[in-house]
Protein backbone atom coordinates (compact mmCIF):
# COMPACT_ATOMS: atom_id res chain seq x y z
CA UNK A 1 -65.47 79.93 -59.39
CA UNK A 2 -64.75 78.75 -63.13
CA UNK A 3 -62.05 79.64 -65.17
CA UNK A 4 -62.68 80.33 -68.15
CA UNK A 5 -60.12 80.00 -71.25
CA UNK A 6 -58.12 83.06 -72.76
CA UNK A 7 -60.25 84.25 -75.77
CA UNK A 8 -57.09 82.48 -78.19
CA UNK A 9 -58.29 78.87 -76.78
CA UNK A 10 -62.06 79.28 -77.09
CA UNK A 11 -63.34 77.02 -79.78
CA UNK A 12 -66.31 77.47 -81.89
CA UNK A 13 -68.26 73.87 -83.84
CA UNK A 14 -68.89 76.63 -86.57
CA UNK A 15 -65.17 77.31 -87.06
CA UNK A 16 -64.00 73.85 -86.59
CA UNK A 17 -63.28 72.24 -89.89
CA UNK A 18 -61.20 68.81 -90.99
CA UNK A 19 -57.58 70.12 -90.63
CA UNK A 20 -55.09 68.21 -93.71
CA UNK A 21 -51.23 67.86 -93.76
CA UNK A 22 -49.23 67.67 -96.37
CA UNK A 23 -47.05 64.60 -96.22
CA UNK A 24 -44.26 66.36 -98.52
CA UNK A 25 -44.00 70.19 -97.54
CA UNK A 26 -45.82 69.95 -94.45
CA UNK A 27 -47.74 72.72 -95.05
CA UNK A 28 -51.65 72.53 -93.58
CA UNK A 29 -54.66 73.83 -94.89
CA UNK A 30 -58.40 74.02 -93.74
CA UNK A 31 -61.12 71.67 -95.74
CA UNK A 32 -58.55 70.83 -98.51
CA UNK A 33 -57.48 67.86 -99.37
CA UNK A 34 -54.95 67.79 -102.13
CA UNK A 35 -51.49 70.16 -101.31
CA UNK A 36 -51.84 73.02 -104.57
CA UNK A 37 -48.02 73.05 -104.07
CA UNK A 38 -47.02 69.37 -104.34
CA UNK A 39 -50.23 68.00 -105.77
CA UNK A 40 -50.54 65.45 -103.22
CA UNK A 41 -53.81 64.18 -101.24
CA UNK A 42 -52.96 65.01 -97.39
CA UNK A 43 -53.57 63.15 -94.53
CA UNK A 44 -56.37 63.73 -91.96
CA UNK A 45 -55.14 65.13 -88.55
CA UNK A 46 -58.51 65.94 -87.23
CA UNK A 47 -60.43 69.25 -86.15
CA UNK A 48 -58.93 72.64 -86.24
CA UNK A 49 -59.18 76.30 -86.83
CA UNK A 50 -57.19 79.10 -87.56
CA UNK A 51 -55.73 80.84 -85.22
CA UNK A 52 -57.78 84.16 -84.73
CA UNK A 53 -54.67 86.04 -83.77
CA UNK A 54 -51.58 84.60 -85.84
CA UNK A 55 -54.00 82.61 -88.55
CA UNK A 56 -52.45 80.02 -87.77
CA UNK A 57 -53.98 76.47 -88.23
CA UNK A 58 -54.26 74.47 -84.80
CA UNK A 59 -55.70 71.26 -84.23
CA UNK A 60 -58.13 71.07 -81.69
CA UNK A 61 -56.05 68.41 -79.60
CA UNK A 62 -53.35 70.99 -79.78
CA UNK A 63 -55.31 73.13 -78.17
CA UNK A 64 -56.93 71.52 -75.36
CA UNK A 65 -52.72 70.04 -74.54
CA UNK A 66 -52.42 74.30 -73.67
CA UNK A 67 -54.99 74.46 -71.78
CA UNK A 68 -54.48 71.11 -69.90
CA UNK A 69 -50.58 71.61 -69.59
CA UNK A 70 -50.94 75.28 -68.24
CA UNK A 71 -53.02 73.87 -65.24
């Protein structure tokens, strides 16, 4: 029997984009580089999404940690 992920954790390629961190405010943001806020570039974390629930934006390696942790 496989278990399959709440619907939060599923993950679609289509949804996935390059997830950026602002290295002043902290703030993150989907497919942008530069922070509109403190007109900085941002660094690279890696894949994410928002959150469908709390739009939220997760990283990918965020997610699968919940998922591995909660086994």
């Amino acid at each position: 029997m496989s278990r399959r992920p709440p619907h939060h954790l599923l993950f679609t390629a289509d949804a996935a984009s390059t997830v950026y961190e602002c290295s002043a405010c902290g703030e993150r943001f989907l497919g942008e580089r530069r922070c509109p806020e403190c007109n900085l570039f941002a660094r690279n974390l890696g894949l994410g999404s928002a959150c469908p629930e709390c739009d939220q934006i997760v990283l990918l390696d965020e997610l699968l940690n919940l998922s591995n942790s909660t086994r």
